[in-house]
PDB file of N, CA and C in Angstrom:
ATOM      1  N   UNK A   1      91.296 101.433 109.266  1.00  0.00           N
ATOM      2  CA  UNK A   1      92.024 100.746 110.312  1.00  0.00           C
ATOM      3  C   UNK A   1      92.849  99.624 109.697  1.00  0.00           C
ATOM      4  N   UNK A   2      93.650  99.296 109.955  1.00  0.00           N
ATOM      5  CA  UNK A   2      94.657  98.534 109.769  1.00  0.00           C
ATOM      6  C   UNK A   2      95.441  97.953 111.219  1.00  0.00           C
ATOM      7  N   UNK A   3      95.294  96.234 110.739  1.00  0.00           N
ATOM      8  CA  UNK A   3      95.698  95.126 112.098  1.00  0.00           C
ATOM      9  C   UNK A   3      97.356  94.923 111.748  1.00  0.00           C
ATOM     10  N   UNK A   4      98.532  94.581 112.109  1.00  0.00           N
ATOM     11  CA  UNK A   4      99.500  93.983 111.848  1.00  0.00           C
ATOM     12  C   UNK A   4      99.985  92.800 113.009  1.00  0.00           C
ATOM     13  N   UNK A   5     100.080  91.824 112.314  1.00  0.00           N
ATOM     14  CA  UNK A   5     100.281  89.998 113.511  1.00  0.00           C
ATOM     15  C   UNK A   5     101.365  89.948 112.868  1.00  0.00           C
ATOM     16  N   UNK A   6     101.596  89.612 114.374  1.00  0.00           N
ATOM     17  CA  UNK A   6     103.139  88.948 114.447  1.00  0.00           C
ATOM     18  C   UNK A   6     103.047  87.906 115.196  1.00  0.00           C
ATOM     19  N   UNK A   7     103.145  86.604 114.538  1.00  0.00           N
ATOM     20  CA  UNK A   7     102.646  85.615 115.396  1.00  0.00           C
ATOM     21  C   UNK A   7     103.777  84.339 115.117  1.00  0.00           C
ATOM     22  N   UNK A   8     104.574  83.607 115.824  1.00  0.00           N
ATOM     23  CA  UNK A   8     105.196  82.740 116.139  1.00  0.00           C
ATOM     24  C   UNK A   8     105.001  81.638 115.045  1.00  0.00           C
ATOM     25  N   UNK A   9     105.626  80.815 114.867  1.00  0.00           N
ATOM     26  CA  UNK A   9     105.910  79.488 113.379  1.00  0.00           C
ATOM     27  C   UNK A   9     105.591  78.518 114.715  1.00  0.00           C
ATOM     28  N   UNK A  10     103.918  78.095 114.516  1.00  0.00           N
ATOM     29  CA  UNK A  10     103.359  77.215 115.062  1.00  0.00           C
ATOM     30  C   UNK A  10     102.662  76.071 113.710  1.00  0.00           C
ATOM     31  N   UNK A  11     103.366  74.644 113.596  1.00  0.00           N
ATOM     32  CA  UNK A  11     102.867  73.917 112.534  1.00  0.00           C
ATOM     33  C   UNK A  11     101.855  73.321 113.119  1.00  0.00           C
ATOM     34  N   UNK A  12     101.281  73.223 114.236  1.00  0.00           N
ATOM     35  CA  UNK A  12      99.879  72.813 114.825  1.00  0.00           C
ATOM     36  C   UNK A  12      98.595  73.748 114.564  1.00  0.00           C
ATOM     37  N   UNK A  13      98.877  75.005 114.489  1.00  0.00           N
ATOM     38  CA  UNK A  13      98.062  75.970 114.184  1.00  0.00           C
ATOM     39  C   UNK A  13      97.551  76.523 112.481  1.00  0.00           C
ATOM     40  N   UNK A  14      96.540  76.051 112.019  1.00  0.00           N
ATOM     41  CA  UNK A  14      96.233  76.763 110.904  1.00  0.00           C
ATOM     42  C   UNK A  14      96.807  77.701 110.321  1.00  0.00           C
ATOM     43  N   UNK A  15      97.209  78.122 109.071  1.00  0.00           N
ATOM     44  CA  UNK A  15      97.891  79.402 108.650  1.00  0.00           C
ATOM     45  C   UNK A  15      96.982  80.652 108.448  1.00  0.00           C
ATOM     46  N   UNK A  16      97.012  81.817 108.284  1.00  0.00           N
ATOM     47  CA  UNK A  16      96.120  83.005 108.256  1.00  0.00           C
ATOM     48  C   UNK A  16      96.862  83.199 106.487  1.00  0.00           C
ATOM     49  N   UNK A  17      95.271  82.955 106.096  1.00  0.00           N
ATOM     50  CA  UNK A  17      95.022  83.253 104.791  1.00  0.00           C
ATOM     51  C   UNK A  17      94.353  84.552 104.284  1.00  0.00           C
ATOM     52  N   UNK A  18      94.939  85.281 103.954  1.00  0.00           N
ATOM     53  CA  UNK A  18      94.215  87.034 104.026  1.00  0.00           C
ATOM     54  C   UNK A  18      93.336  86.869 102.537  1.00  0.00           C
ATOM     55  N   UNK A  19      93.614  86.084 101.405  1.00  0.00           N
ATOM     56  CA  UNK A  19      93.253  86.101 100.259  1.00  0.00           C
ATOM     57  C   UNK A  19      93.058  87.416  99.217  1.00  0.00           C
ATOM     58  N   UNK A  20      92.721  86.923  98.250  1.00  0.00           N
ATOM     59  CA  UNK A  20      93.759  87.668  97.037  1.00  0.00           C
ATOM     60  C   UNK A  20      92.800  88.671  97.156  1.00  0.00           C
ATOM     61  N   UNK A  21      91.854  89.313  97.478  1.00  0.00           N
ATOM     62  CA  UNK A  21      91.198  90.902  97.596  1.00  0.00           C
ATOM     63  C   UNK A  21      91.663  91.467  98.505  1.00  0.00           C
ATOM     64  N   UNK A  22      91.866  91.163  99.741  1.00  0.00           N
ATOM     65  CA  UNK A  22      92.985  92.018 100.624  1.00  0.00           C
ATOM     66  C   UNK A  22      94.339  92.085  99.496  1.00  0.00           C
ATOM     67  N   UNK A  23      94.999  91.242  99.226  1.00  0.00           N
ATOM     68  CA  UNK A  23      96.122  91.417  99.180  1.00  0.00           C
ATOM     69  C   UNK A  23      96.258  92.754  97.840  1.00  0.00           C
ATOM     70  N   UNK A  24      94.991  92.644  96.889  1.00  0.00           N
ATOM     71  CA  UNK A  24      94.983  93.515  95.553  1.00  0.00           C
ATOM     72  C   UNK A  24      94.800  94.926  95.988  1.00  0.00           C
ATOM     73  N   UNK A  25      93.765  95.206  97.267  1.00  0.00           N
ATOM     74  CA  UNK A  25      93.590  96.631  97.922  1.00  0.00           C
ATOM     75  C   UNK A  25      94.628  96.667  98.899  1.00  0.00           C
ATOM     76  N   UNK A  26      95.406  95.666  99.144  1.00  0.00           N
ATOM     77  CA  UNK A  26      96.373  96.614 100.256  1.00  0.00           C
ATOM     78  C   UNK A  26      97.758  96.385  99.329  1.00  0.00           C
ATOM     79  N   UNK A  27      98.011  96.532  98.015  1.00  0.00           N
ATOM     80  CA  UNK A  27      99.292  96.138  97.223  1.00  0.00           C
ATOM     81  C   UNK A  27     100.628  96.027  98.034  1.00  0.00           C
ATOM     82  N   UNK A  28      99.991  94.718  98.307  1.00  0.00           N
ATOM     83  CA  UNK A  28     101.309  93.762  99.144  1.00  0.00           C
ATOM     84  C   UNK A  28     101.913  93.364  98.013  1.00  0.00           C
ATOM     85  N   UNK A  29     103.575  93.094  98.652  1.00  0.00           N
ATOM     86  CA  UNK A  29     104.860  92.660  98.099  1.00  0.00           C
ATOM     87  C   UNK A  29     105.287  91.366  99.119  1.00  0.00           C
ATOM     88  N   UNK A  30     105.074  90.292  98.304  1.00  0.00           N
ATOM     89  CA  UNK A  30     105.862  89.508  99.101  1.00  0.00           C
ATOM     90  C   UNK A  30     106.973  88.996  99.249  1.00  0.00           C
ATOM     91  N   UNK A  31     107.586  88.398 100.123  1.00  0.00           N
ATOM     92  CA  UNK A  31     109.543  88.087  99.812  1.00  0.00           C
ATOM     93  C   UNK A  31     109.462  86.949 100.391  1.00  0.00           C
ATOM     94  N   UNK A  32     109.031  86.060  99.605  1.00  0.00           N
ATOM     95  CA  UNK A  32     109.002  84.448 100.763  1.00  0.00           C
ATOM     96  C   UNK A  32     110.706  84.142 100.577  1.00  0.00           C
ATOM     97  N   UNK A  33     111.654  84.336 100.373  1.00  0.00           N
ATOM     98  CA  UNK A  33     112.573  83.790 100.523  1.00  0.00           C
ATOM     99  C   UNK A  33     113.021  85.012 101.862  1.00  0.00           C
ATOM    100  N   UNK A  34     112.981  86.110 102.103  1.00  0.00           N
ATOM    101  CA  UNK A  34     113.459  86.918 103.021  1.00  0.00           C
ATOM    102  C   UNK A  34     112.122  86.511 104.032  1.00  0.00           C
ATOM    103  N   UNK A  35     111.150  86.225 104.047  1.00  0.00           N
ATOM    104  CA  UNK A  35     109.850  85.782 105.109  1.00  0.00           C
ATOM    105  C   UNK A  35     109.475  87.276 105.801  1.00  0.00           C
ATOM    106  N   UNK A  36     109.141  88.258 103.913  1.00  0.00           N
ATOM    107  CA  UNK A  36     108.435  89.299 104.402  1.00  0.00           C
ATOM    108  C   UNK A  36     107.306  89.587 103.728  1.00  0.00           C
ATOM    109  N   UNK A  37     106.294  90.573 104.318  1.00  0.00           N
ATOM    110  CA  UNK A  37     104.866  90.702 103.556  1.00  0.00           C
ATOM    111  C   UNK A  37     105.299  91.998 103.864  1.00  0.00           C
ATOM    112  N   UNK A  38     104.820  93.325 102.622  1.00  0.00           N
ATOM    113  CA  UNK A  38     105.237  94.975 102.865  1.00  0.00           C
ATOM    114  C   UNK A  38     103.965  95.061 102.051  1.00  0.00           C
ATOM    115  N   UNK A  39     102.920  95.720 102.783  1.00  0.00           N
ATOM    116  CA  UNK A  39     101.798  96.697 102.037  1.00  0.00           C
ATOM    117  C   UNK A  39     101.835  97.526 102.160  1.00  0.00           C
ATOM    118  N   UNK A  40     101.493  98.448 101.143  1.00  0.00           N
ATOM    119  CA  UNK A  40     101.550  99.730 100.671  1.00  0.00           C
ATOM    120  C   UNK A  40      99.941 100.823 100.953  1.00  0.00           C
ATOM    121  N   UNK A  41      99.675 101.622 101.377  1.00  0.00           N
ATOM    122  CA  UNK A  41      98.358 102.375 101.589  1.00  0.00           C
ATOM    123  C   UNK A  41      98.718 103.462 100.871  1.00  0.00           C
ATOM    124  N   UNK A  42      97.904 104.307 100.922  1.00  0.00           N
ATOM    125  CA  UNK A  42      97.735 105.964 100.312  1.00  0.00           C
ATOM    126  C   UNK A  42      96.634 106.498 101.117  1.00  0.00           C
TER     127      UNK A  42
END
């Protein structure tokens, strides 16, 4: 299963930190200058 959030630029609200073992099993690409996250499955 797999979640995807799309959630609004709230600076009152905590950020969602997925940390670096999600990010190594789901080989995410990030583009902080374009403000994108793309993971990859098989």
């Amino acid at each position: 299963d797999f979640v995807i959030l799309d959630m609004e630029e709230d600076r009152e609200v905590e950020p969602l930190l997925l940390g670096r073992p999600f990010l190594a099993t789901g080989r995410a690409l990030i583009d902080v200058e374009m403000g994108e996250l793309m993971l990859r499955t098989h």
